[in-house]
C-alpha atoms as a PDB file:
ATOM      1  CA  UNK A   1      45.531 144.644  38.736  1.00  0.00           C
ATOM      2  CA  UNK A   2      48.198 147.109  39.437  1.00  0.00           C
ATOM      3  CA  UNK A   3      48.563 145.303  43.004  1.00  0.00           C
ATOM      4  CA  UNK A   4      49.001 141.955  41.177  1.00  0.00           C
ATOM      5  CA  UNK A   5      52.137 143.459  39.051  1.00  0.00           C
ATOM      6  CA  UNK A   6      53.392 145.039  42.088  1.00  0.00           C
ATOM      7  CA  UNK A   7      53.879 141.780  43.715  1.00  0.00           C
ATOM      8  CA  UNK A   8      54.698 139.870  40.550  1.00  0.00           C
ATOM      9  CA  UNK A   9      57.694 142.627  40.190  1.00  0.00           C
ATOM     10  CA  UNK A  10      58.622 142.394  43.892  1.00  0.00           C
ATOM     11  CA  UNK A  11      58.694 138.659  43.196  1.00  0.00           C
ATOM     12  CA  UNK A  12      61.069 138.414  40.322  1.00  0.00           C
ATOM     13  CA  UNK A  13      63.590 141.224  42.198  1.00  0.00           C
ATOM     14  CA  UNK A  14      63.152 139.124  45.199  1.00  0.00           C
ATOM     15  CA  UNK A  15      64.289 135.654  43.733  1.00  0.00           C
ATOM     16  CA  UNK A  16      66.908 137.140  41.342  1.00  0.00           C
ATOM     17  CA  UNK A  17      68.019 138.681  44.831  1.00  0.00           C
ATOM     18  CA  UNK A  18      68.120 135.460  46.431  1.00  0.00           C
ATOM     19  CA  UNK A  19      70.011 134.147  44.333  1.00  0.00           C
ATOM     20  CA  UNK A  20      72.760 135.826  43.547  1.00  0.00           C
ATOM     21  CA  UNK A  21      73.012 136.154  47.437  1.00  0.00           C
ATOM     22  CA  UNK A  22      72.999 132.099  47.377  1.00  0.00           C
ATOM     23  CA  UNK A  23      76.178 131.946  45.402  1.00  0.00           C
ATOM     24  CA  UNK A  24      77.934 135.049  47.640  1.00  0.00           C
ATOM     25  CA  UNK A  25      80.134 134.471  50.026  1.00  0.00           C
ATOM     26  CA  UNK A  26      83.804 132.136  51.038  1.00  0.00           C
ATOM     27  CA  UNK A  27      84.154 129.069  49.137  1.00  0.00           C
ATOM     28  CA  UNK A  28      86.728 126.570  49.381  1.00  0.00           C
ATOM     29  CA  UNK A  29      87.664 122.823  48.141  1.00  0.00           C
ATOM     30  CA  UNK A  30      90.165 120.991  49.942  1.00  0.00           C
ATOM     31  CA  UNK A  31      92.020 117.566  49.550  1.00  0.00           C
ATOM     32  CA  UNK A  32      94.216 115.824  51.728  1.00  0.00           C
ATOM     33  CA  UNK A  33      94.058 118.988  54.218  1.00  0.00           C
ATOM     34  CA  UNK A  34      94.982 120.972  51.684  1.00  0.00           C
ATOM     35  CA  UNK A  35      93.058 124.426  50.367  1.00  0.00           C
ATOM     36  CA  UNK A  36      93.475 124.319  47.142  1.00  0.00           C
ATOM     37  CA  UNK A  37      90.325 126.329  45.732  1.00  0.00           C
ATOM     38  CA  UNK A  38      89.449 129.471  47.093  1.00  0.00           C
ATOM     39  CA  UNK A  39      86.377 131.589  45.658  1.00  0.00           C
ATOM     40  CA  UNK A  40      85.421 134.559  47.065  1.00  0.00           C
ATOM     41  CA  UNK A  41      81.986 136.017  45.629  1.00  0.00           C
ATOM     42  CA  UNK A  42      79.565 139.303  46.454  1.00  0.00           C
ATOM     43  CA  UNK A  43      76.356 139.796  45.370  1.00  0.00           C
ATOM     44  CA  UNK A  44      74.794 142.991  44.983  1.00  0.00           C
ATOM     45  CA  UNK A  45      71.667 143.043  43.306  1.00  0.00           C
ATOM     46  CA  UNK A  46      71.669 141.681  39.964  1.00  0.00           C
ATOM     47  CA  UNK A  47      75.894 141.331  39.764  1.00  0.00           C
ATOM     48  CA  UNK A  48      77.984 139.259  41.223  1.00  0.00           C
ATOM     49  CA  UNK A  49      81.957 139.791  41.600  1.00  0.00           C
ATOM     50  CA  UNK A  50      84.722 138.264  42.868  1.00  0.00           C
ATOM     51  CA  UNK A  51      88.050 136.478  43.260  1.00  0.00           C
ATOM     52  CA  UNK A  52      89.697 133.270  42.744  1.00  0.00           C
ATOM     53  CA  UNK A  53      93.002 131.006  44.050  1.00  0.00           C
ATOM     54  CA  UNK A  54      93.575 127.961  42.492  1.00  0.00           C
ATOM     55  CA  UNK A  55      96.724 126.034  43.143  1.00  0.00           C
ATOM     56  CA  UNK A  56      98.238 122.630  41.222  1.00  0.00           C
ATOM     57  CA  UNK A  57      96.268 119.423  40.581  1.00  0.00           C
ATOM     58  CA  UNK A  58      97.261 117.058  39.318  1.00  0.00           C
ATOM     59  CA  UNK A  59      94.074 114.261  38.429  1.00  0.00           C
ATOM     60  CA  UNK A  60      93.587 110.214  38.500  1.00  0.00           C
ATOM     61  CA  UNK A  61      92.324 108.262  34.966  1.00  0.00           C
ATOM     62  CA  UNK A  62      88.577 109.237  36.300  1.00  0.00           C
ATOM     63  CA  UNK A  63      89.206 112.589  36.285  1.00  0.00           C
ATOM     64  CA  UNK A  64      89.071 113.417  40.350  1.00  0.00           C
ATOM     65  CA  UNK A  65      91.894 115.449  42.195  1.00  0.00           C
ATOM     66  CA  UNK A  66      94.614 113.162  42.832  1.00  0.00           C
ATOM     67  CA  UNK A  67      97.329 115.368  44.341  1.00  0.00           C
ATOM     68  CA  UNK A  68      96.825 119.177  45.454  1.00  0.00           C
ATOM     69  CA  UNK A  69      98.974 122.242  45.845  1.00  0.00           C
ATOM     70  CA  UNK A  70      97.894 125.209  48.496  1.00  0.00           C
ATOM     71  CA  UNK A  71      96.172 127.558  46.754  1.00  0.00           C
ATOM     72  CA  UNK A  72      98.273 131.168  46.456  1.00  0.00           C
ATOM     73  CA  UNK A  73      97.449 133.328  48.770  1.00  0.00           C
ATOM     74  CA  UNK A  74      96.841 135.956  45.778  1.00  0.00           C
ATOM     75  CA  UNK A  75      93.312 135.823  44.694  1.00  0.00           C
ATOM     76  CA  UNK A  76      92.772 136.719  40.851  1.00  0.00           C
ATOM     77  CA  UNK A  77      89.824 139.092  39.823  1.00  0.00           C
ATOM     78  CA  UNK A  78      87.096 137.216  37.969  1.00  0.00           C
ATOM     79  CA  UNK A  79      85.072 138.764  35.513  1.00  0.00           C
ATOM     80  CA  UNK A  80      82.339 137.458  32.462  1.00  0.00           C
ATOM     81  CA  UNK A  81      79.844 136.942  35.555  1.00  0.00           C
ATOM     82  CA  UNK A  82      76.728 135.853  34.659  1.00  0.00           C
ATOM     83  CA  UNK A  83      74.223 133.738  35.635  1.00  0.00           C
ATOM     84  CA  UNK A  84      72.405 131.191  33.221  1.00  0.00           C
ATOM     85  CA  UNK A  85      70.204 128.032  33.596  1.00  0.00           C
ATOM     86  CA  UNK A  86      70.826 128.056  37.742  1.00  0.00           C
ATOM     87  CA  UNK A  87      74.459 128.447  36.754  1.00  0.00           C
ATOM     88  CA  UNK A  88      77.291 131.094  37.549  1.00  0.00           C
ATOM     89  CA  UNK A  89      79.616 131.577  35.105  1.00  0.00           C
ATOM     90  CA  UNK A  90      83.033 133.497  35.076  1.00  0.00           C
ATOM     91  CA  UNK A  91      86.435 133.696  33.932  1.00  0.00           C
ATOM     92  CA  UNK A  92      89.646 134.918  35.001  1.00  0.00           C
ATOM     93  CA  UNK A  93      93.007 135.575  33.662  1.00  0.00           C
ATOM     94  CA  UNK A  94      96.120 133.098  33.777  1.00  0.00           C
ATOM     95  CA  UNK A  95      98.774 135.066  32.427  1.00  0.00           C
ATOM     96  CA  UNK A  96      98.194 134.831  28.667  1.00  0.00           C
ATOM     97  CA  UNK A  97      95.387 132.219  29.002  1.00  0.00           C
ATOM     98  CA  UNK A  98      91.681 132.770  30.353  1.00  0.00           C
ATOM     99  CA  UNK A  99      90.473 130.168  32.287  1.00  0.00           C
ATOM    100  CA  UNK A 100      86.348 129.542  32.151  1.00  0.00           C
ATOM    101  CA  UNK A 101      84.304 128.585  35.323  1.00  0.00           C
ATOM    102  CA  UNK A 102      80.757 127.375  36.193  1.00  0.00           C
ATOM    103  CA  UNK A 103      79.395 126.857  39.468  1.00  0.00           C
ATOM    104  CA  UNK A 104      76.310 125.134  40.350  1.00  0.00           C
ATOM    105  CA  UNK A 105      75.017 125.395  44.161  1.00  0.00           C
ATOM    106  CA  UNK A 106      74.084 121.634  45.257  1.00  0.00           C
ATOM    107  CA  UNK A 107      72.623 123.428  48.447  1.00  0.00           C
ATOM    108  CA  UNK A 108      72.969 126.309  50.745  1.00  0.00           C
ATOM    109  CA  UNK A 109      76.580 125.268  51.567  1.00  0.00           C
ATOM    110  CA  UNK A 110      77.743 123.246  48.903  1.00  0.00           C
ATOM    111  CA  UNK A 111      78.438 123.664  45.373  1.00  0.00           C
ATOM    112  CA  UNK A 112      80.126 122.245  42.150  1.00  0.00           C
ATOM    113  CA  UNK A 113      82.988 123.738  40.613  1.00  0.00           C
ATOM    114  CA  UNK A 114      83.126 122.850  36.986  1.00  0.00           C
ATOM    115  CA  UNK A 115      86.616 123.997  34.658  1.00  0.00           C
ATOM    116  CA  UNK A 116      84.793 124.603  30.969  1.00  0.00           C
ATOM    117  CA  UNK A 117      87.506 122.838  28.951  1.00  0.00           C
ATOM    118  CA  UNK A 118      88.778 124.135  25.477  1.00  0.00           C
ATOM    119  CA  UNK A 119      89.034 121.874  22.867  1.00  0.00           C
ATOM    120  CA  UNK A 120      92.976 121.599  23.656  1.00  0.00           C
ATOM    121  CA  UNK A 121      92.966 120.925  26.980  1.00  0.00           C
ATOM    122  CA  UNK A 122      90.573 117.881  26.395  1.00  0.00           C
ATOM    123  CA  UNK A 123      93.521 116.793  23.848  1.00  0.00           C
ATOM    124  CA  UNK A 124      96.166 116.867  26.549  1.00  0.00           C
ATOM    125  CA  UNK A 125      93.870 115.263  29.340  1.00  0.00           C
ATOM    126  CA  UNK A 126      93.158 112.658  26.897  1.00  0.00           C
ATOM    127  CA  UNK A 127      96.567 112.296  25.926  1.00  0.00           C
ATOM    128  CA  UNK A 128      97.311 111.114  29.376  1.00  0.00           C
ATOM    129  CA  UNK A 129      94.657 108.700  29.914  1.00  0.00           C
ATOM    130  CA  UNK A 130      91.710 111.179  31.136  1.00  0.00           C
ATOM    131  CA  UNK A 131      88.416 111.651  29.703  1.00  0.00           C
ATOM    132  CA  UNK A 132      87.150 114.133  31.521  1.00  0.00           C
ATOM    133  CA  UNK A 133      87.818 116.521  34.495  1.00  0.00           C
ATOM    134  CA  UNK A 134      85.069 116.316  37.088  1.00  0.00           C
ATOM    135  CA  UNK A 135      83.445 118.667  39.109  1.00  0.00           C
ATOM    136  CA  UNK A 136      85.388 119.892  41.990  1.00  0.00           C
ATOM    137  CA  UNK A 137      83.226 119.795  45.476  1.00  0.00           C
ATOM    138  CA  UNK A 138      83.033 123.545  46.923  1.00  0.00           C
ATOM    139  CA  UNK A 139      82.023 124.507  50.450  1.00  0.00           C
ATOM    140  CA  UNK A 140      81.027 127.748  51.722  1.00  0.00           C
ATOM    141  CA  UNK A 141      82.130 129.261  55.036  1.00  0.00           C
END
């Protein structure tokens, strides 16, 4: 018996390990040869940390990157890490504003980048047309 909770504890350590690992490391989305995400994470244990870079978008009607900016070379600390449902979660700071985050790993080297919306910024998207802001494609390096 005692075994059997030994390796049903080394178990649950071992996957929550393996997956915060998962989501460490260099990510970056690009368009039109452009970096214009960059997401660096580290795992240790059960937290996860990081920083974040995101330059100017602008999106299309379907809510996909149109146009791009390069990505500052200033990363911003993230915090309100957490991981829920096979999700990461985080925010960081933009000046007055806090911007929310999820990330979802698609596979060992690819990932979605979602931007949790308040209720205003749906207003202004769908103000010009857009009725929703997709997931951004993330790769890791």
């Amino acid at each position: 018996m005692k075994s059997a909770i030994l390796l049903a504890t080394a178990l649950v350590i071992g996957a929550t390990q393996t997956s915060n690992q998962s989501f460490a490391g260099t990510w970056t989305a690009e368009h039109a040869g452009q970096t214009f995400v960059r997401l660096e994470l580290e795992g240790a244990g059960a937290q996860v940390g990081g920083r974040i870079s995101l330059g100017d978008i602008q999106l299309d009607k379907a809510g996909q990157v149109k146009t791009a900016k390069t990505a500052p070379r200033n990363l911003t600390s993230i915090f309100d890490v957490a991981e829920r449902a096979g999700k990461l979660t985080f925010a960081r700071k933009d000046g007055q504003e806090t911007d929310r985050f999820e990330l979802k790993l698609i596979d060992a080297t690819t990932a979605e980048l979602t931007f949790v919306l308040t209720e205003a910024s749906r207003k202004e998207l769908a103000s010009l047309g857009i009725s929703e802001f997709k997931p951004v494609k993330l790769t890791k390096h």
